[in-house]
N, C-alpha and C. Protein backbone atom coordinates (compact mmCIF):
# COMPACT_ATOMS: atom_id res chain seq x y z
N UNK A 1 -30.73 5.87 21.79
CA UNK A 1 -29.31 5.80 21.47
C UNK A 1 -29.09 5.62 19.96
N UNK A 2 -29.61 4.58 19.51
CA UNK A 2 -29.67 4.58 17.92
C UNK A 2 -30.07 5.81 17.43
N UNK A 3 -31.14 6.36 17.61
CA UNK A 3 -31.58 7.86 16.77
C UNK A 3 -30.32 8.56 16.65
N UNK A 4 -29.61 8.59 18.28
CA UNK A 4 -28.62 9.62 18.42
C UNK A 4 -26.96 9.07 17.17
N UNK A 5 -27.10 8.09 16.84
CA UNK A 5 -25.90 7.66 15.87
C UNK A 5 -26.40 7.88 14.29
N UNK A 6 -27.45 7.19 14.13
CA UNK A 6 -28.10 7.43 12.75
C UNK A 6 -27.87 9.24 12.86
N UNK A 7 -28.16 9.97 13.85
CA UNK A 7 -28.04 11.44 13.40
C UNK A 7 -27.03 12.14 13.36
N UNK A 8 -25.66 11.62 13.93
CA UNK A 8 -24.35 11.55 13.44
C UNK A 8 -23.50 11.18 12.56
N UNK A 9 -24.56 10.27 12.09
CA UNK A 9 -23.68 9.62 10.77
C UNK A 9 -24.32 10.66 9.41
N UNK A 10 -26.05 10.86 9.49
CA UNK A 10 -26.20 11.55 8.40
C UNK A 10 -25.11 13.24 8.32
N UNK A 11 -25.31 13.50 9.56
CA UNK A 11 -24.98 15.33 9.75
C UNK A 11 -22.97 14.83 9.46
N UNK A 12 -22.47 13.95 9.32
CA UNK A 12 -21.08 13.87 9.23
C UNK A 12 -20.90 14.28 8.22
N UNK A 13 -19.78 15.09 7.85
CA UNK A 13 -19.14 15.33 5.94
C UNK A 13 -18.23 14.26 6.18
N UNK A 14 -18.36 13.84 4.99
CA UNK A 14 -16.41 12.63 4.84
C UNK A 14 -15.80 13.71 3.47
N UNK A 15 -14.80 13.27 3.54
CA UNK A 15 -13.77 13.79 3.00
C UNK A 15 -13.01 12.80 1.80
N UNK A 16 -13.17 13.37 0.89
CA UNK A 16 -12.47 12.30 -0.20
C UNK A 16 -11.03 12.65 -0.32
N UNK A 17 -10.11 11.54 0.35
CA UNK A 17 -8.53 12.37 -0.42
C UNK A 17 -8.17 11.89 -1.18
N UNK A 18 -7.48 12.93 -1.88
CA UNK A 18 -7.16 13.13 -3.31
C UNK A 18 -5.48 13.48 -2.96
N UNK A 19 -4.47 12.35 -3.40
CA UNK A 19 -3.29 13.30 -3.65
C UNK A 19 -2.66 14.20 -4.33
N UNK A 20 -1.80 14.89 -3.66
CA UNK A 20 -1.48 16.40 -4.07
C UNK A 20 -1.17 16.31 -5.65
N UNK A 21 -0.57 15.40 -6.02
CA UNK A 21 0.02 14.94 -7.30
C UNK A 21 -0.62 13.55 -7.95
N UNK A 22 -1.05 13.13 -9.05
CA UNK A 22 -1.66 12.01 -9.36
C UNK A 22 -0.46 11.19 -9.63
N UNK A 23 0.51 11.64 -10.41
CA UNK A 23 2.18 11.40 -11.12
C UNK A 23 1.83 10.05 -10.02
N UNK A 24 2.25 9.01 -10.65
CA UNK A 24 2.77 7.70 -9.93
C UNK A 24 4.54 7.50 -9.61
N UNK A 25 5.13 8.83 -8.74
CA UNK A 25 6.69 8.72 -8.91
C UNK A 25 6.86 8.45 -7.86
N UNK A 26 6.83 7.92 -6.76
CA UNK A 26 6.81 7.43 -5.54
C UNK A 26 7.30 5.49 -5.09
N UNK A 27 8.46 5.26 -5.00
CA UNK A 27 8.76 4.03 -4.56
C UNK A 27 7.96 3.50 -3.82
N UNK A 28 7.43 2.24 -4.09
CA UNK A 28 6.93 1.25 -3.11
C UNK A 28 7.71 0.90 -1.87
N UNK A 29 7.75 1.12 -0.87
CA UNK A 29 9.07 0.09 0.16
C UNK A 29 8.74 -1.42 -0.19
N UNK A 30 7.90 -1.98 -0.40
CA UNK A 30 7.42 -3.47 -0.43
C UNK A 30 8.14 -4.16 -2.16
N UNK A 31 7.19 -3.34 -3.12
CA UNK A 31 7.68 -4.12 -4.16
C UNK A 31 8.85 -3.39 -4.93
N UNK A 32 8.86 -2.15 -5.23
CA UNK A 32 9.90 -1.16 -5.04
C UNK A 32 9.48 -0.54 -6.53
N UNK A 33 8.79 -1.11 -7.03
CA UNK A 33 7.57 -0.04 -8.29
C UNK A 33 7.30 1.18 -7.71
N UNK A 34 7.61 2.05 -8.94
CA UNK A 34 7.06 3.29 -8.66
C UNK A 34 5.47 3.29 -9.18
N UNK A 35 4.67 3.35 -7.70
CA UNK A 35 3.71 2.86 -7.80
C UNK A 35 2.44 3.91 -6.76
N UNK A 36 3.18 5.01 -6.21
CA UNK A 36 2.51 5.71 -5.29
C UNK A 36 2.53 7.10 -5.45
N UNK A 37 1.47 8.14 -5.37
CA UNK A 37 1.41 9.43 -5.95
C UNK A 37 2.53 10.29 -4.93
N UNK A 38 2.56 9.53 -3.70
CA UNK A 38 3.05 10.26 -2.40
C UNK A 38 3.56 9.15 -1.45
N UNK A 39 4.72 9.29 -0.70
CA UNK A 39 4.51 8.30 0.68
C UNK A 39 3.94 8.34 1.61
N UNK A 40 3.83 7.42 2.64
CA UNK A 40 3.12 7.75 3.98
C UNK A 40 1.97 8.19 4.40
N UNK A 41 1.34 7.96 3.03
CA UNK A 41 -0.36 8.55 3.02
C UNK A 41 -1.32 7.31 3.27
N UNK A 42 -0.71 6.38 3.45
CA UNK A 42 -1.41 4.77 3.41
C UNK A 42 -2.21 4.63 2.10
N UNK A 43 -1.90 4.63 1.13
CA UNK A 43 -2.32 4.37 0.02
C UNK A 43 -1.52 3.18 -0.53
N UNK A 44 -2.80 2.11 -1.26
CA UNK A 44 -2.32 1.32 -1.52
C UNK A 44 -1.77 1.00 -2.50
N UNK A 45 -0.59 0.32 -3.01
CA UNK A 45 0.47 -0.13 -3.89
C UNK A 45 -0.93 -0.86 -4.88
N UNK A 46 -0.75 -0.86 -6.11
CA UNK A 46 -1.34 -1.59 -7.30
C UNK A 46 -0.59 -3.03 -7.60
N UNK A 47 0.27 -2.54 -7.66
CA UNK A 47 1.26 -3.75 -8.02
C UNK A 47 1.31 -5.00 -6.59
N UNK A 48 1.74 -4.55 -5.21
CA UNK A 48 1.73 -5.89 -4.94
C UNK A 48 0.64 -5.45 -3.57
N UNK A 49 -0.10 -4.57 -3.39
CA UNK A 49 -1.08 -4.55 -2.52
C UNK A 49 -0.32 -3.68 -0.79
N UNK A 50 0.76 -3.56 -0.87
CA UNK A 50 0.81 -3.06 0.61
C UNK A 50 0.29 -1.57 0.82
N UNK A 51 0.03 -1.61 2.24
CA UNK A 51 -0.52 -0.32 2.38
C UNK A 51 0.56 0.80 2.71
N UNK A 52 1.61 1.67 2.24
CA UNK A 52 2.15 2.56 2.67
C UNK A 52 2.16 3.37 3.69
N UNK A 53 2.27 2.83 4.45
CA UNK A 53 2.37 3.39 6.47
C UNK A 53 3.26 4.15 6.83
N UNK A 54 4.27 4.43 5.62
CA UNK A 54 5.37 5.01 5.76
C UNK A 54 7.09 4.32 6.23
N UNK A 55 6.93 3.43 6.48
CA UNK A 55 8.36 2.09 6.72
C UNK A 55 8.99 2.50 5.68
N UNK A 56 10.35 2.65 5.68
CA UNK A 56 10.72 2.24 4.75
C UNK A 56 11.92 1.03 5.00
N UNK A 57 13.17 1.04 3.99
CA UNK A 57 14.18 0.09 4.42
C UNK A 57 15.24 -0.17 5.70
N UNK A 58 14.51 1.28 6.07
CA UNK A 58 15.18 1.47 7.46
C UNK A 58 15.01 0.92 8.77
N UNK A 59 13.81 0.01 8.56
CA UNK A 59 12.79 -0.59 9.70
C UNK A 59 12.19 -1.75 9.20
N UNK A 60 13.02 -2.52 8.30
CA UNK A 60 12.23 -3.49 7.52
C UNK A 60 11.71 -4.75 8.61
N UNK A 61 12.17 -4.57 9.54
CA UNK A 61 11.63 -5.59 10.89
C UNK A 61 10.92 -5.44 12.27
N UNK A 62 9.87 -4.07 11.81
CA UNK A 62 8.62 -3.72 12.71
C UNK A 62 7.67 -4.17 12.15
N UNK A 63 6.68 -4.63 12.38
CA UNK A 63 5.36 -4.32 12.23
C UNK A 63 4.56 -3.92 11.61
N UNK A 64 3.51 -3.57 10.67
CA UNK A 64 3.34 -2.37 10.00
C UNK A 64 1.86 -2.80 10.18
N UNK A 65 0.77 -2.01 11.16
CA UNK A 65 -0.38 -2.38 11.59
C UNK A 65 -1.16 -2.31 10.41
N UNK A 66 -0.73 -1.15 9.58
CA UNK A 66 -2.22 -1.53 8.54
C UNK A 66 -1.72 -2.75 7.23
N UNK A 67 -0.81 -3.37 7.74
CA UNK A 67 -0.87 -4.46 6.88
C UNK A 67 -0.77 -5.67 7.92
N UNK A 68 -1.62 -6.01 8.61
CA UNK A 68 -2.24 -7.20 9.35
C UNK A 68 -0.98 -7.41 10.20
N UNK A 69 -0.25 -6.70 11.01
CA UNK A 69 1.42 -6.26 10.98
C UNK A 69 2.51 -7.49 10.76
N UNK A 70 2.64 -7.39 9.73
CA UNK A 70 3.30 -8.38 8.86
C UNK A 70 4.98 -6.96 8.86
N UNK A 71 5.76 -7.62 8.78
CA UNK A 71 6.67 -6.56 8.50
C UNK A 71 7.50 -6.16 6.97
N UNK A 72 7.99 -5.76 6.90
CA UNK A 72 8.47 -5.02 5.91
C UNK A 72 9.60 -6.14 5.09
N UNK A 73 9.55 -6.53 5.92
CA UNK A 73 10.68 -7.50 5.22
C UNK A 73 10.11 -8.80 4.88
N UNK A 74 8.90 -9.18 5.38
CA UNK A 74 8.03 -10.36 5.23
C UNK A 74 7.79 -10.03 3.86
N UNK A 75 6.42 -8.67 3.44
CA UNK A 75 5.87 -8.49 2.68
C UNK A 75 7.02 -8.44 1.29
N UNK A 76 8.08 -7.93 1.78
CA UNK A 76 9.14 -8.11 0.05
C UNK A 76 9.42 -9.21 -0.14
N UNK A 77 10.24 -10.41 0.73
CA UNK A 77 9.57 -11.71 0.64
C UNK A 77 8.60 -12.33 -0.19
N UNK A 78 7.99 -12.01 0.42
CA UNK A 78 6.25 -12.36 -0.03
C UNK A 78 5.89 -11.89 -1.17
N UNK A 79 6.51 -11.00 -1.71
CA UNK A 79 6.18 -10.42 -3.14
C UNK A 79 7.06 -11.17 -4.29
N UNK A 80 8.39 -11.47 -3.74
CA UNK A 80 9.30 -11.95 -4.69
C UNK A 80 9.22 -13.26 -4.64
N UNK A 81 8.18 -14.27 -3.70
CA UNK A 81 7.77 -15.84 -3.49
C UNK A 81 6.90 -15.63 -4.55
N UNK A 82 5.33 -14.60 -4.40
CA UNK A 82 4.17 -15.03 -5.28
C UNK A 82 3.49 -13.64 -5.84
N UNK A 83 3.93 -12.58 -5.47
CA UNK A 83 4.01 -11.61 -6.29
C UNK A 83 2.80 -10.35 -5.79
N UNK A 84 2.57 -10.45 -4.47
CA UNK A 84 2.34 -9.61 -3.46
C UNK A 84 2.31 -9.78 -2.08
N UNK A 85 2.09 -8.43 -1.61
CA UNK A 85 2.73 -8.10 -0.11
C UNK A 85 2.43 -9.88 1.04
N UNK A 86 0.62 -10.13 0.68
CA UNK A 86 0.42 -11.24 1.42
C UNK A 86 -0.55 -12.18 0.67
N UNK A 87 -0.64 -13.48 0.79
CA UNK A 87 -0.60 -13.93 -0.27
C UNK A 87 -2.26 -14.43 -0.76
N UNK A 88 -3.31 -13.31 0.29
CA UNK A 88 -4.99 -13.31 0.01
C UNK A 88 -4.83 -12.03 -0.77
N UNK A 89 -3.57 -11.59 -0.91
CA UNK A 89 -4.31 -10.10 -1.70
C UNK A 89 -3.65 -10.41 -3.34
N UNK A 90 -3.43 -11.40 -3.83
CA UNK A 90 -2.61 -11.68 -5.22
C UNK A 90 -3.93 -11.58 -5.74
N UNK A 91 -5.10 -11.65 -6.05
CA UNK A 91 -6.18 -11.72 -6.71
C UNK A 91 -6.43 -10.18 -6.78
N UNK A 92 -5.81 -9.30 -6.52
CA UNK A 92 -6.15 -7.41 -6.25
C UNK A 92 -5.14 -7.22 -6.82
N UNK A 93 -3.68 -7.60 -6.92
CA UNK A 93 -2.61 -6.92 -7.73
C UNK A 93 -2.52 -7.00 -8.99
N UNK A 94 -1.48 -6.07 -9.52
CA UNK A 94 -1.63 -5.97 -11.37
C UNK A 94 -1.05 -7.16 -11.77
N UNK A 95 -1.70 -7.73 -12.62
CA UNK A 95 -0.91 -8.91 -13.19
C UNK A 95 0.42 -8.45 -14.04
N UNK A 96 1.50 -9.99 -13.82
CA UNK A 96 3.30 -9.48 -14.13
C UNK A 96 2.90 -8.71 -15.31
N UNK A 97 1.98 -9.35 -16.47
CA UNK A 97 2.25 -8.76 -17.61
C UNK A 97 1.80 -7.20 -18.20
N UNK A 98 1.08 -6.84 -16.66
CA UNK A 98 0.85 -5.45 -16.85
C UNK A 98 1.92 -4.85 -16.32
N UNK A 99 3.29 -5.42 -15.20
CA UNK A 99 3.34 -4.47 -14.44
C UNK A 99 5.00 -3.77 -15.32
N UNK A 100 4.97 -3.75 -16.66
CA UNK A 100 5.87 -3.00 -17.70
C UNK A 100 5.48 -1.87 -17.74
N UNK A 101 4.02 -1.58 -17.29
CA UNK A 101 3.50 -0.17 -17.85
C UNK A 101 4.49 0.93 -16.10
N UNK A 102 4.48 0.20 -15.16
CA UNK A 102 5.28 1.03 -13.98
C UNK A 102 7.00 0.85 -14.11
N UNK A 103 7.70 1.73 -14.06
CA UNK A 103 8.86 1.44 -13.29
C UNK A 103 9.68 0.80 -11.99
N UNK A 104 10.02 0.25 -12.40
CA UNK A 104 10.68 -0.92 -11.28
C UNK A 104 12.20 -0.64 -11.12
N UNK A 105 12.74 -0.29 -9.66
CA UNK A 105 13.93 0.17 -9.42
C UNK A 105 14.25 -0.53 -8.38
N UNK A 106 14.68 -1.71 -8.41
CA UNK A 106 14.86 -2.77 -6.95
C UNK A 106 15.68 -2.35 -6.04
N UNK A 107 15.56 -1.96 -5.22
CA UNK A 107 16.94 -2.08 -3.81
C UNK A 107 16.93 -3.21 -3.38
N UNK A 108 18.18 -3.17 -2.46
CA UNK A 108 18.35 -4.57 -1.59
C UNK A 108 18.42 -4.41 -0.41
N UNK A 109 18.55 -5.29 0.43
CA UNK A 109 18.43 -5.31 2.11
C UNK A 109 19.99 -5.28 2.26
């Protein structure tokens, strides 16, 4: 059984994605930095760490599984308490005094 996985894993291709556009013009839903090449690709925010699952303000009180499902409205919260989505990932986000180099366009709830 092992042989048979080790020989699936070598014969596998992975796939590196690359978004269509590098341009960082893409709103965060969480911190609201334009901070994402694309939405809904689950790529993660720099600035306060959420993963883009695609939520936006329209659903700020589901779930959002690839962020430990914390919801949408927690994680902005949570960003504007200590300055990301949750508060083990502040040691991964850009520090405040970098985050002049992104655009920041706040909405509200």
């Amino acid at each position: 059984m092992l042989g048979k996985i080790v020989s699936f894993l070598k014969n596998r291709r992975i796939r590196w994605y690359e978004p269509k556009r590098a341009a960082l013009h893409e709103q965060c839903p969480c911190c609201d930095y334009l901070s994402l090449p694309e939405r809904g690709a689950d790529l993660i925010c720099p600035i306060c760490f959420w993963e883009d699952d695609g939520q936006d303000l329209d659903n700020v009180d589901v779930p959002s599984g690839p962020n430990h499902a914390i919801t949408l409205r927690q994680g902005r919260n949570n960003f504007h308490s200590f300055g990301a989505c949750e508060k083990e990932m502040v040691k991964y986000v850009v520090p405040d005094h970098e985050r002049s180099k992104f655009t920041h366009q706040p909405r509200h709830l």
